[in-house]
Every structure is written in C-alpha cells, then in structure tokens.
PDB file of N, CA and C in Angstrom:
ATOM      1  N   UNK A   1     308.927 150.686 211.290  1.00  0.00           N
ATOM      2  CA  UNK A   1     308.317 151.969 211.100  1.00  0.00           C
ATOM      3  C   UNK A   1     307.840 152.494 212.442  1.00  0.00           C
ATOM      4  N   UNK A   2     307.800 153.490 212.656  1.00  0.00           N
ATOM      5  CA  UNK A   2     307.027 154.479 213.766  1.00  0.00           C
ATOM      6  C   UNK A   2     306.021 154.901 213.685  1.00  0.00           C
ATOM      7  N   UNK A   3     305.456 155.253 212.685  1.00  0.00           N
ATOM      8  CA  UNK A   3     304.116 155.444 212.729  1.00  0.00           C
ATOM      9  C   UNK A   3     303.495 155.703 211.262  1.00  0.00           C
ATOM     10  N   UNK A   4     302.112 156.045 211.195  1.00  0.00           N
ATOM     11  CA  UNK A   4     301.491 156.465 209.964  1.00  0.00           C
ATOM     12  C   UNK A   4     300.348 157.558 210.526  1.00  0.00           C
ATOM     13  N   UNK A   5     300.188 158.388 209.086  1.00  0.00           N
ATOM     14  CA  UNK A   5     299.133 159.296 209.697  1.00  0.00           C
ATOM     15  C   UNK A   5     298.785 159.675 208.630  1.00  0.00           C
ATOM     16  N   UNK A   6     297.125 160.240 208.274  1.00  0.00           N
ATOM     17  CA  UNK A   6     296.685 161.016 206.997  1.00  0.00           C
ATOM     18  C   UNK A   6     297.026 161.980 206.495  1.00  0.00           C
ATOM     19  N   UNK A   7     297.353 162.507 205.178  1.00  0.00           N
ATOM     20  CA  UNK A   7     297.585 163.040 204.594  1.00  0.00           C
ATOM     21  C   UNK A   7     296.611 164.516 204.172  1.00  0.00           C
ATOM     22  N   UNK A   8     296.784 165.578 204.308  1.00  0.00           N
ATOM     23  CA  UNK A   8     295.664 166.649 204.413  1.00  0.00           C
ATOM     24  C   UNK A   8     296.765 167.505 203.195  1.00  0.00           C
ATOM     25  N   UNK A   9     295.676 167.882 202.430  1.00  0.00           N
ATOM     26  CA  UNK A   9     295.971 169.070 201.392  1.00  0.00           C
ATOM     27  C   UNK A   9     296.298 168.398 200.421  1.00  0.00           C
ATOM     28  N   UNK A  10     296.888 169.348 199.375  1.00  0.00           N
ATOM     29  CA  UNK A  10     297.068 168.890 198.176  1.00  0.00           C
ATOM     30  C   UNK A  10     298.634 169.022 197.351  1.00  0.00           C
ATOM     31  N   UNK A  11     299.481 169.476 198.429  1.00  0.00           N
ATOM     32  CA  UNK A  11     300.686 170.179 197.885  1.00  0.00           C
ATOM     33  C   UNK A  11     301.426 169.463 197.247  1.00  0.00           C
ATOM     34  N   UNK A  12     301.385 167.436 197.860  1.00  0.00           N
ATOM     35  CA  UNK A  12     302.199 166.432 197.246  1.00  0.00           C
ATOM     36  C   UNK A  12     301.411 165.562 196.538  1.00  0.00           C
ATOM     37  N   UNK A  13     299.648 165.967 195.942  1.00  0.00           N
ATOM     38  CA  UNK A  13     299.214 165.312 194.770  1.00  0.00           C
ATOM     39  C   UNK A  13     300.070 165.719 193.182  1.00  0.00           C
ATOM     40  N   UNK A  14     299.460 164.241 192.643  1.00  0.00           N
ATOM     41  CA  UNK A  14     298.679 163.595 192.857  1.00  0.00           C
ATOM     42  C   UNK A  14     299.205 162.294 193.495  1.00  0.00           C
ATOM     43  N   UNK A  15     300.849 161.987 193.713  1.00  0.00           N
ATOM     44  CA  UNK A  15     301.432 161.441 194.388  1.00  0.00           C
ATOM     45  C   UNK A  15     301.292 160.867 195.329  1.00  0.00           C
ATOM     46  N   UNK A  16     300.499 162.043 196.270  1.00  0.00           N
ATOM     47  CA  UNK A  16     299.948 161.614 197.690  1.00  0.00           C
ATOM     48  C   UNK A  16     299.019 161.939 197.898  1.00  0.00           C
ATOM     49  N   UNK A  17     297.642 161.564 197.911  1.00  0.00           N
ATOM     50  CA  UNK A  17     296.623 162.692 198.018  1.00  0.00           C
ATOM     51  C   UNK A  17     296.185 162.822 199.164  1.00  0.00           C
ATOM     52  N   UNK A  18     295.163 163.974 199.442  1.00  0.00           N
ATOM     53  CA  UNK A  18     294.629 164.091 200.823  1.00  0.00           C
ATOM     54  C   UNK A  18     293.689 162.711 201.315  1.00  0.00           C
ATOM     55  N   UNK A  19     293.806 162.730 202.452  1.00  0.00           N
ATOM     56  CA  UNK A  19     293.463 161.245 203.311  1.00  0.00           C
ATOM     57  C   UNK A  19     294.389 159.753 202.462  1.00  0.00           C
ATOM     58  N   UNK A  20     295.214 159.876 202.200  1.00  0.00           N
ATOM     59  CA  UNK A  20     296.136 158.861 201.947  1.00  0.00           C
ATOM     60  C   UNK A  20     296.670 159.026 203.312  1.00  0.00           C
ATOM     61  N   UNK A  21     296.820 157.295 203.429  1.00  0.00           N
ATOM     62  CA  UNK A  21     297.855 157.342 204.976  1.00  0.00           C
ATOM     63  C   UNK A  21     299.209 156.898 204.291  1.00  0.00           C
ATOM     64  N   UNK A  22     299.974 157.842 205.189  1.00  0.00           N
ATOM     65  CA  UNK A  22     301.324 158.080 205.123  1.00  0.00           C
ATOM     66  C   UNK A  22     302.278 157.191 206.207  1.00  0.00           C
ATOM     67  N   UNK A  23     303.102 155.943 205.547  1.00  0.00           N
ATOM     68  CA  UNK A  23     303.888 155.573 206.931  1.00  0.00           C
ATOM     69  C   UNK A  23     305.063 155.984 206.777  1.00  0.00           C
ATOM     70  N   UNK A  24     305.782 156.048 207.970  1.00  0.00           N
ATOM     71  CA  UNK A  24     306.678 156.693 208.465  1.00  0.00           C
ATOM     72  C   UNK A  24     307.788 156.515 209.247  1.00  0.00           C
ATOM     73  N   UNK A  25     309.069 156.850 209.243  1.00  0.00           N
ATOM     74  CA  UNK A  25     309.961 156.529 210.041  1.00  0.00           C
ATOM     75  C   UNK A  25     310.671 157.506 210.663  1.00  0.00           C
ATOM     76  N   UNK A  26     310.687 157.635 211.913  1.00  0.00           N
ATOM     77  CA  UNK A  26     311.466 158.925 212.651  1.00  0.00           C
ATOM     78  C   UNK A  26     312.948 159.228 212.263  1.00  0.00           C
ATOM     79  N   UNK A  27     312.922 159.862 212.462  1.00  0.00           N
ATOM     80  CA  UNK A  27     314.660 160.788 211.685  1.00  0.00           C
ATOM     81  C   UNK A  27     315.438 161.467 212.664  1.00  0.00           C
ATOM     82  N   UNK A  28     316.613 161.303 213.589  1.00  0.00           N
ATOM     83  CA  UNK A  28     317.372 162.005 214.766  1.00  0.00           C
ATOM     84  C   UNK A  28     317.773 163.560 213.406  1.00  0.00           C
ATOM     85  N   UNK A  29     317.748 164.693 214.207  1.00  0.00           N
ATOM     86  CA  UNK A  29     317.510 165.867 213.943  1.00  0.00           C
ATOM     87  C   UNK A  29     319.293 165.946 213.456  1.00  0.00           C
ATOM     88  N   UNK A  30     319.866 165.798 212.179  1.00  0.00           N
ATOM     89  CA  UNK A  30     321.089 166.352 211.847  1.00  0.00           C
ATOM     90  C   UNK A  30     320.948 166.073 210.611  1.00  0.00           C
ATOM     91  N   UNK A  31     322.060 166.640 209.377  1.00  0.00           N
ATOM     92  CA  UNK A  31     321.802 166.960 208.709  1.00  0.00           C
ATOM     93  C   UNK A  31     322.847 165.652 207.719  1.00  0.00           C
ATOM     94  N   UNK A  32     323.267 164.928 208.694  1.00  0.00           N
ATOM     95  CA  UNK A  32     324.059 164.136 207.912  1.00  0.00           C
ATOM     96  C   UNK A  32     323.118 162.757 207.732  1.00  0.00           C
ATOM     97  N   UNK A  33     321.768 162.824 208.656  1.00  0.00           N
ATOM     98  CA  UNK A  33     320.342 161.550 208.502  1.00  0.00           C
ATOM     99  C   UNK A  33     319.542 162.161 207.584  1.00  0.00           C
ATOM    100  N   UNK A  34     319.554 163.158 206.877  1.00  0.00           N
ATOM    101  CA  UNK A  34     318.775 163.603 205.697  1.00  0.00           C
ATOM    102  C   UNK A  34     318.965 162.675 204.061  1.00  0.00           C
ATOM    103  N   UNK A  35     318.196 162.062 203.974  1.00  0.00           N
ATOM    104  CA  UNK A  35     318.075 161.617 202.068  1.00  0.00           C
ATOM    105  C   UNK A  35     317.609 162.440 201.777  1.00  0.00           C
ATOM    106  N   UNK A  36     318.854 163.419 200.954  1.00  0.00           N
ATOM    107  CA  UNK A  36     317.884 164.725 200.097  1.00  0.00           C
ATOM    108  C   UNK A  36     317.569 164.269 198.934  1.00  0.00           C
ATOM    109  N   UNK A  37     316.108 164.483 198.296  1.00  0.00           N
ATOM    110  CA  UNK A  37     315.702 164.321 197.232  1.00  0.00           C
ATOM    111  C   UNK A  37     314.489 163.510 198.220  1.00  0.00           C
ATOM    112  N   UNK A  38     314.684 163.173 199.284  1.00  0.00           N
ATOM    113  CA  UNK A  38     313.431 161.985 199.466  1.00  0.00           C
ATOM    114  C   UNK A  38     312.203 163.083 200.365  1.00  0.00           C
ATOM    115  N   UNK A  39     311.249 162.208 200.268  1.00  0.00           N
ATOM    116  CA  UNK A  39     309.860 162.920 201.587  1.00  0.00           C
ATOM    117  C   UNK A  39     309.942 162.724 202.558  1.00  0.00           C
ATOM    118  N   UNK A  40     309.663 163.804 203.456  1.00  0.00           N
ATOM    119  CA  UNK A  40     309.605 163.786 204.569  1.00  0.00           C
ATOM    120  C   UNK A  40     308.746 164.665 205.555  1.00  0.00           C
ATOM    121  N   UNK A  41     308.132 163.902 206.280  1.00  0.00           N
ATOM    122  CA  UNK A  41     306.965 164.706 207.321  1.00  0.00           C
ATOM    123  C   UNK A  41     307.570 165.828 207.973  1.00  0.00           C
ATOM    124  N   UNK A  42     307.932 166.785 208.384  1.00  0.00           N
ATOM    125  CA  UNK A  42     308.197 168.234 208.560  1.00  0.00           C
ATOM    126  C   UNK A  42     308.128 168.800 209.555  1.00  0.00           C
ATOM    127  N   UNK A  43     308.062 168.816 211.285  1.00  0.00           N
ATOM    128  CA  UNK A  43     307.487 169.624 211.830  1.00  0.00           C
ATOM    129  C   UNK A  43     308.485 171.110 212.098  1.00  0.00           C
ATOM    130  N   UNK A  44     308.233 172.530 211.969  1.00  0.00           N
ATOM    131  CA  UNK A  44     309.074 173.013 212.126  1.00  0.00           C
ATOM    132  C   UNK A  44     308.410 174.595 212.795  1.00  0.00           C
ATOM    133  N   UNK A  45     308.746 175.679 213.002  1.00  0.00           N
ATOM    134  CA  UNK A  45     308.445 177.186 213.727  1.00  0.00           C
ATOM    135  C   UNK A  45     309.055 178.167 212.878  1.00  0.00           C
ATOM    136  N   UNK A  46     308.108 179.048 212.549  1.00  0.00           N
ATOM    137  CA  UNK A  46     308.460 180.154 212.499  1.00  0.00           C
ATOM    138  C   UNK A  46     307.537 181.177 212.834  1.00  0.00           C
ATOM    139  N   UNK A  47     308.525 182.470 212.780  1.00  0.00           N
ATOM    140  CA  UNK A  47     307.610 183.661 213.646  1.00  0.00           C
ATOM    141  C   UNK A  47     306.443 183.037 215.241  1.00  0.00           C
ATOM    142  N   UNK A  48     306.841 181.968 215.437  1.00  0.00           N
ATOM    143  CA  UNK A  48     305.838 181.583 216.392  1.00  0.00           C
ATOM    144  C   UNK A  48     305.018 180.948 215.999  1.00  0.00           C
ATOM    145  N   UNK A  49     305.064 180.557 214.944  1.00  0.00           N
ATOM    146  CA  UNK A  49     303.875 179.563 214.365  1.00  0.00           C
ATOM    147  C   UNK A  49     304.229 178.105 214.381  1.00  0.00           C
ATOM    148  N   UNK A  50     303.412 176.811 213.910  1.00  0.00           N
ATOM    149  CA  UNK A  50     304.106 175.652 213.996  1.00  0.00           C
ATOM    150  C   UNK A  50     303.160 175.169 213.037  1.00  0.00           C
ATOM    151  N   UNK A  51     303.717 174.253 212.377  1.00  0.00           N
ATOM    152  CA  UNK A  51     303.793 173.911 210.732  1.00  0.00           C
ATOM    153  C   UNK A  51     304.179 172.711 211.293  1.00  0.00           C
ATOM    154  N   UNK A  52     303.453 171.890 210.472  1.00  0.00           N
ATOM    155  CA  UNK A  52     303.881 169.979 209.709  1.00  0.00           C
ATOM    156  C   UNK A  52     303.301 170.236 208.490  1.00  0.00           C
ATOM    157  N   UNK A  53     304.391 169.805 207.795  1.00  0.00           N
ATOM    158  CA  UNK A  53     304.147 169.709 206.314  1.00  0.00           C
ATOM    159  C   UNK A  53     304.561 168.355 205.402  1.00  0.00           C
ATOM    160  N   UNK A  54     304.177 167.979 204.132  1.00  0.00           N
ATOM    161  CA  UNK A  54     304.624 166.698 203.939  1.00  0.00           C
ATOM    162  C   UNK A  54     305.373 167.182 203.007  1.00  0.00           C
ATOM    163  N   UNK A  55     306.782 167.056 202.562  1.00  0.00           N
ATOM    164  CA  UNK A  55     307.153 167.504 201.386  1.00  0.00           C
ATOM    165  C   UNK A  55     308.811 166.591 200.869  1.00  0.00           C
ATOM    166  N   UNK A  56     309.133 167.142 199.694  1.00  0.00           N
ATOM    167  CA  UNK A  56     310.879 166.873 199.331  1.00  0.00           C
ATOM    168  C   UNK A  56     311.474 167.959 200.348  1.00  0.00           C
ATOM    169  N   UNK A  57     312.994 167.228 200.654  1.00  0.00           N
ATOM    170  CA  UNK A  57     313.760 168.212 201.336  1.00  0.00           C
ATOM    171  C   UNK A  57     314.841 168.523 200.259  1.00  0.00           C
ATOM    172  N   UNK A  58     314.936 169.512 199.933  1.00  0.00           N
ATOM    173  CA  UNK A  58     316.577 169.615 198.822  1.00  0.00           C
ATOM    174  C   UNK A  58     317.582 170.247 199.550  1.00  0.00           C
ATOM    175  N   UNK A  59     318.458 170.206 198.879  1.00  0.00           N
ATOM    176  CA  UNK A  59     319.528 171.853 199.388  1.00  0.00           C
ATOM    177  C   UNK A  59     318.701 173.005 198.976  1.00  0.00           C
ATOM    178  N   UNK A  60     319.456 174.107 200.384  1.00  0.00           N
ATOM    179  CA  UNK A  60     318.991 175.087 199.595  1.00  0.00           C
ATOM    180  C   UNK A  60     320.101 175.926 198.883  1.00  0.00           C
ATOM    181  N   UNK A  61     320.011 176.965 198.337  1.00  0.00           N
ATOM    182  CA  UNK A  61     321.127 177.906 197.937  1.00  0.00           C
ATOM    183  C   UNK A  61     321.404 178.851 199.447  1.00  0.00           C
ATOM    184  N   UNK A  62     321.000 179.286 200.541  1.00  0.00           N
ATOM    185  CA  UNK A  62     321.453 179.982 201.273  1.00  0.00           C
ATOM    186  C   UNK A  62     321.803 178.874 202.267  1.00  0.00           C
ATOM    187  N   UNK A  63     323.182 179.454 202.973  1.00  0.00           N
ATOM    188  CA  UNK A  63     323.652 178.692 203.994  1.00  0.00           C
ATOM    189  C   UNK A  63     322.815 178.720 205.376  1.00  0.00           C
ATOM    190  N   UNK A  64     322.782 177.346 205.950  1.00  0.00           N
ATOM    191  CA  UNK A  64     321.860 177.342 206.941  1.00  0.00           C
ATOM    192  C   UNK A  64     320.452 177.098 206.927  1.00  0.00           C
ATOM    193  N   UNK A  65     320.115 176.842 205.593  1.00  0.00           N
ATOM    194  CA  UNK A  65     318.560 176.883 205.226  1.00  0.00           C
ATOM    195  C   UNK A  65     318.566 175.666 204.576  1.00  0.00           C
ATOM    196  N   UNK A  66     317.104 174.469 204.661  1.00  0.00           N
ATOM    197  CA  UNK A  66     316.551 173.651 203.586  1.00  0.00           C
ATOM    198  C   UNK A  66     315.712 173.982 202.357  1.00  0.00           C
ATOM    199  N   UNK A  67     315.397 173.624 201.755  1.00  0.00           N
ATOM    200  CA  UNK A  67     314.469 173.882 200.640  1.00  0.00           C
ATOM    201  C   UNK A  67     313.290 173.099 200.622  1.00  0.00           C
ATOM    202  N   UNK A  68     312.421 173.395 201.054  1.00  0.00           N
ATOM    203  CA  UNK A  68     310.891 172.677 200.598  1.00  0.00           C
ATOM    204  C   UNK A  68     310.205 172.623 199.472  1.00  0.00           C
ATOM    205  N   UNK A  69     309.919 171.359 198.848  1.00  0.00           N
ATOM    206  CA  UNK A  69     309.340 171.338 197.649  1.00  0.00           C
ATOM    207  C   UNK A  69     308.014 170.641 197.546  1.00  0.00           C
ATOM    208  N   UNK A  70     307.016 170.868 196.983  1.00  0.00           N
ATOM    209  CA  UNK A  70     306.220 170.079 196.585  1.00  0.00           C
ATOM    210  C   UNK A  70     305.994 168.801 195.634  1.00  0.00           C
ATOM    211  N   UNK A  71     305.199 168.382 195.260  1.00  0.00           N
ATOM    212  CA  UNK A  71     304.993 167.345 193.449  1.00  0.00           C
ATOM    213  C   UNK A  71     304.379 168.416 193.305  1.00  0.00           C
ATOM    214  N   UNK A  72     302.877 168.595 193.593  1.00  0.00           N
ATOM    215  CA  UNK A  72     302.209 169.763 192.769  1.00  0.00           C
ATOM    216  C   UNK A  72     302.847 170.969 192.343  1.00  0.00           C
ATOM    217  N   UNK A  73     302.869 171.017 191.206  1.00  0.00           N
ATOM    218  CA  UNK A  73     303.868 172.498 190.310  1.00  0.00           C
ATOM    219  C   UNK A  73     302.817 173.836 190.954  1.00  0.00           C
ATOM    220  N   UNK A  74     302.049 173.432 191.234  1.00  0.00           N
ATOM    221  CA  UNK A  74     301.316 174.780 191.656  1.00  0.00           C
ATOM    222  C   UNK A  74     301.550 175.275 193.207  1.00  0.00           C
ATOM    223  N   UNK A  75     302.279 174.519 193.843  1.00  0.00           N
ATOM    224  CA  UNK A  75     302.686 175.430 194.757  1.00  0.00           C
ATOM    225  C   UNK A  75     304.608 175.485 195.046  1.00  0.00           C
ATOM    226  N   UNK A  76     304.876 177.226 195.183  1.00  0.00           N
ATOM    227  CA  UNK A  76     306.108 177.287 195.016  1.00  0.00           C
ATOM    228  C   UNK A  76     307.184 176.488 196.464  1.00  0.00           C
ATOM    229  N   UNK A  77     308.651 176.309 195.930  1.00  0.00           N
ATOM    230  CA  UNK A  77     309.197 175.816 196.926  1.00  0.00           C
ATOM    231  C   UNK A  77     309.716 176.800 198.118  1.00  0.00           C
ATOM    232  N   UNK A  78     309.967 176.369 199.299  1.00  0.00           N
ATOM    233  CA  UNK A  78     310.288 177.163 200.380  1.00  0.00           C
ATOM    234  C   UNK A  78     311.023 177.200 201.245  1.00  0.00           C
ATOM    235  N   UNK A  79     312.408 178.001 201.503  1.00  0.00           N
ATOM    236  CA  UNK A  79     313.291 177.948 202.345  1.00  0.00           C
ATOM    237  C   UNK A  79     313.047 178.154 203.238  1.00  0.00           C
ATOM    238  N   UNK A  80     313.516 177.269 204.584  1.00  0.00           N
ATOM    239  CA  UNK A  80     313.597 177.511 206.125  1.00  0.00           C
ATOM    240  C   UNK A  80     315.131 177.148 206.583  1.00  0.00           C
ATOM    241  N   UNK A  81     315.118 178.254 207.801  1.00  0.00           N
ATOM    242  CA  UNK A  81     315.860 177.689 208.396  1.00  0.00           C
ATOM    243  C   UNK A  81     316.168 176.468 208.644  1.00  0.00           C
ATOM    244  N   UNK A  82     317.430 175.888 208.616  1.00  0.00           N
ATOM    245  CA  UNK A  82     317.428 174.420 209.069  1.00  0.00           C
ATOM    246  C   UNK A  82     317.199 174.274 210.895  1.00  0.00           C
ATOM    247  N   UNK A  83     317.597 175.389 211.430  1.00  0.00           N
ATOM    248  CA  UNK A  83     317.213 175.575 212.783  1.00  0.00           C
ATOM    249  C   UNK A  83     315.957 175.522 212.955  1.00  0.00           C
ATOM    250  N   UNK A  84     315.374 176.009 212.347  1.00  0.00           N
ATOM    251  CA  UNK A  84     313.147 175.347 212.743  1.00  0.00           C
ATOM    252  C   UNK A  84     312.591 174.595 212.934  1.00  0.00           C
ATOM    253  N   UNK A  85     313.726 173.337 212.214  1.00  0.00           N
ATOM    254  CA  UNK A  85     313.001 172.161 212.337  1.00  0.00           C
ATOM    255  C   UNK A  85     312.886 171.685 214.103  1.00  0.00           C
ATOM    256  N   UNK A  86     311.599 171.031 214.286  1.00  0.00           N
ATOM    257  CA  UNK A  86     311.809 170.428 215.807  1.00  0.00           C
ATOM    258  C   UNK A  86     311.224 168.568 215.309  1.00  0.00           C
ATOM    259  N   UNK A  87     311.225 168.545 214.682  1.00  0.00           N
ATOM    260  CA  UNK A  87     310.806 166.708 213.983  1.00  0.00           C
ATOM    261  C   UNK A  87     310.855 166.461 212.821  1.00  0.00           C
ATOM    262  N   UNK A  88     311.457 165.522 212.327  1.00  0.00           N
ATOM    263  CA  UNK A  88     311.314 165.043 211.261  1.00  0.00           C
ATOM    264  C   UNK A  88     311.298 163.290 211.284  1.00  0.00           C
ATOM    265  N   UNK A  89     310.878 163.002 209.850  1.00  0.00           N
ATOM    266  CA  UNK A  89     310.337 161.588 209.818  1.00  0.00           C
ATOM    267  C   UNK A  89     310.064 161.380 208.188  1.00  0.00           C
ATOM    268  N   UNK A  90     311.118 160.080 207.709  1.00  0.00           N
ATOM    269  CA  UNK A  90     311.089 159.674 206.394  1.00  0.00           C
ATOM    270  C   UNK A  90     309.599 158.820 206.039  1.00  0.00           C
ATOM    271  N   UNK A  91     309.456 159.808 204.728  1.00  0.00           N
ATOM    272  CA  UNK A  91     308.005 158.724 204.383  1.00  0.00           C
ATOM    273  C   UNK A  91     308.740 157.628 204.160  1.00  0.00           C
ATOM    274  N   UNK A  92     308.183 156.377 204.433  1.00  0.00           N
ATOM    275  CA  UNK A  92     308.728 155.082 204.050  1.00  0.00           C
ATOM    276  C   UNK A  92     308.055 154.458 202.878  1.00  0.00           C
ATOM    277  N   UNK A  93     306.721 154.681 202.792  1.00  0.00           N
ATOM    278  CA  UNK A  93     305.554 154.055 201.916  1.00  0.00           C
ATOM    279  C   UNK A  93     304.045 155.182 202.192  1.00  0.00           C
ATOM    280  N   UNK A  94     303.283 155.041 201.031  1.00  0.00           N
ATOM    281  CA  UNK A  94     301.692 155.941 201.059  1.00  0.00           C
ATOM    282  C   UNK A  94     300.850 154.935 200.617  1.00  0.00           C
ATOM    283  N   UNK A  95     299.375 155.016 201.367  1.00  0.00           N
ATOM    284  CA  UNK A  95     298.336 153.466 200.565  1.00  0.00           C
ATOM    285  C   UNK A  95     297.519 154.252 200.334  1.00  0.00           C
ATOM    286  N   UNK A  96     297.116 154.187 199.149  1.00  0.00           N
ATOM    287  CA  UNK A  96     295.525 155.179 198.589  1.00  0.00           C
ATOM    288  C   UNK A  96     294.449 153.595 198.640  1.00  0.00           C
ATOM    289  N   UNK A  97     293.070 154.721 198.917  1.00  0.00           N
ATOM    290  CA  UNK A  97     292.172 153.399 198.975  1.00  0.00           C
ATOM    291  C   UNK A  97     291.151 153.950 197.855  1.00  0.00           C
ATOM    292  N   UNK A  98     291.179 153.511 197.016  1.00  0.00           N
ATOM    293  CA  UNK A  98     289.981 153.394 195.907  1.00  0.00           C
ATOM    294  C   UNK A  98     288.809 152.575 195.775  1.00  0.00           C
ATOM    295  N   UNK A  99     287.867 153.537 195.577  1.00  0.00           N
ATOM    296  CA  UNK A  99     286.131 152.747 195.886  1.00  0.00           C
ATOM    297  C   UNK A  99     285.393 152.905 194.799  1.00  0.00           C
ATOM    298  N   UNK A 100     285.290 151.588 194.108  1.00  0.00           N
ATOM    299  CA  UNK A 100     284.380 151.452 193.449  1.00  0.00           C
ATOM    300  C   UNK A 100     282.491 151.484 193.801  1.00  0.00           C
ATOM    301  N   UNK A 101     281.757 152.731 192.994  1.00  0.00           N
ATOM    302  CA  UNK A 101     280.354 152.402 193.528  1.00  0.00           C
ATOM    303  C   UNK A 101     279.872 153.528 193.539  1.00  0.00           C
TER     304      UNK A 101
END
C-alpha cells in the first residue's frame, strides 16, 4: 500500500464514514488501470478549482468523461472529464474505530 488518510464528509457513508482512515494504493493515470465499479481517492480540476474526493468510478454515458458516484443516495452522481483527473489511488481497505463509554 502507499498510503492512508482520513476520511471527511459524508458522501460514501455509511460505508465509510467521516474520520475513518482510508488505505490506499496509487493508480498510474490510464484508463485501462481503472476497476470500474471499485473506490477510489480522486484528485482532479475544474474551472480552476481542485477537488479530492472519495468515491465509485463508473462509465460514463458521454465520451471522454467518468462518472462519480457516491453510497449515500443523497448525493447525486457526477461526470468529469476524464482529462481532470491529476491522481488517483484504489481504496484497498477502511478501519472504523468504535468507542464504547
């Protein structure tokens, strides 16, 4: 693995929740190292902005674009360019810590 890091928000509860650490494995940027259907840490641009997100990658329906999905049904899925991406990285495993008290 390459690394792990916490988990912020709520988009991939209850699956993953916020401050769950997330480990991780780096991903070379093409489209033939993608497991679609699996999670993956996200970093990507648009309009000038820069985004990491934790999410599913699917197909999308427009050519040239991925599909971002959540677990939580409450937030909708989202096409990007596949050109935006500048990192990606397969979740490998998530550890929740539960406290009794």
């Amino acid at each position: 693995m390459d690394g792990a890091i916490y988990a912020r928000g709520d988009s991939m509860s209850p699956l993953i929740a916020s401050g769950d650490i997330v480990i991780f494995k780096k991903v070379e940027l093409h489209p033939d190292n993608i497991i679609w259907g699996s999670i993956y840490i996200i970093s990507y641009t648009l309009d000038g902005d820069d985004f990491t997100v934790l999410k599913y990658i699917r197909h999308s329906s427009k050519d040239g674009y991925i599909r971002l999905e959540s677990y939580n049904p409450r937030f909708d899925p989202q096409d990007i360019p596949s050109s935006s991406i500048t990192a990606l990285a397969l979740v490998k495993a998530s550890i929740t810590f539960h406290t009794i008290g």
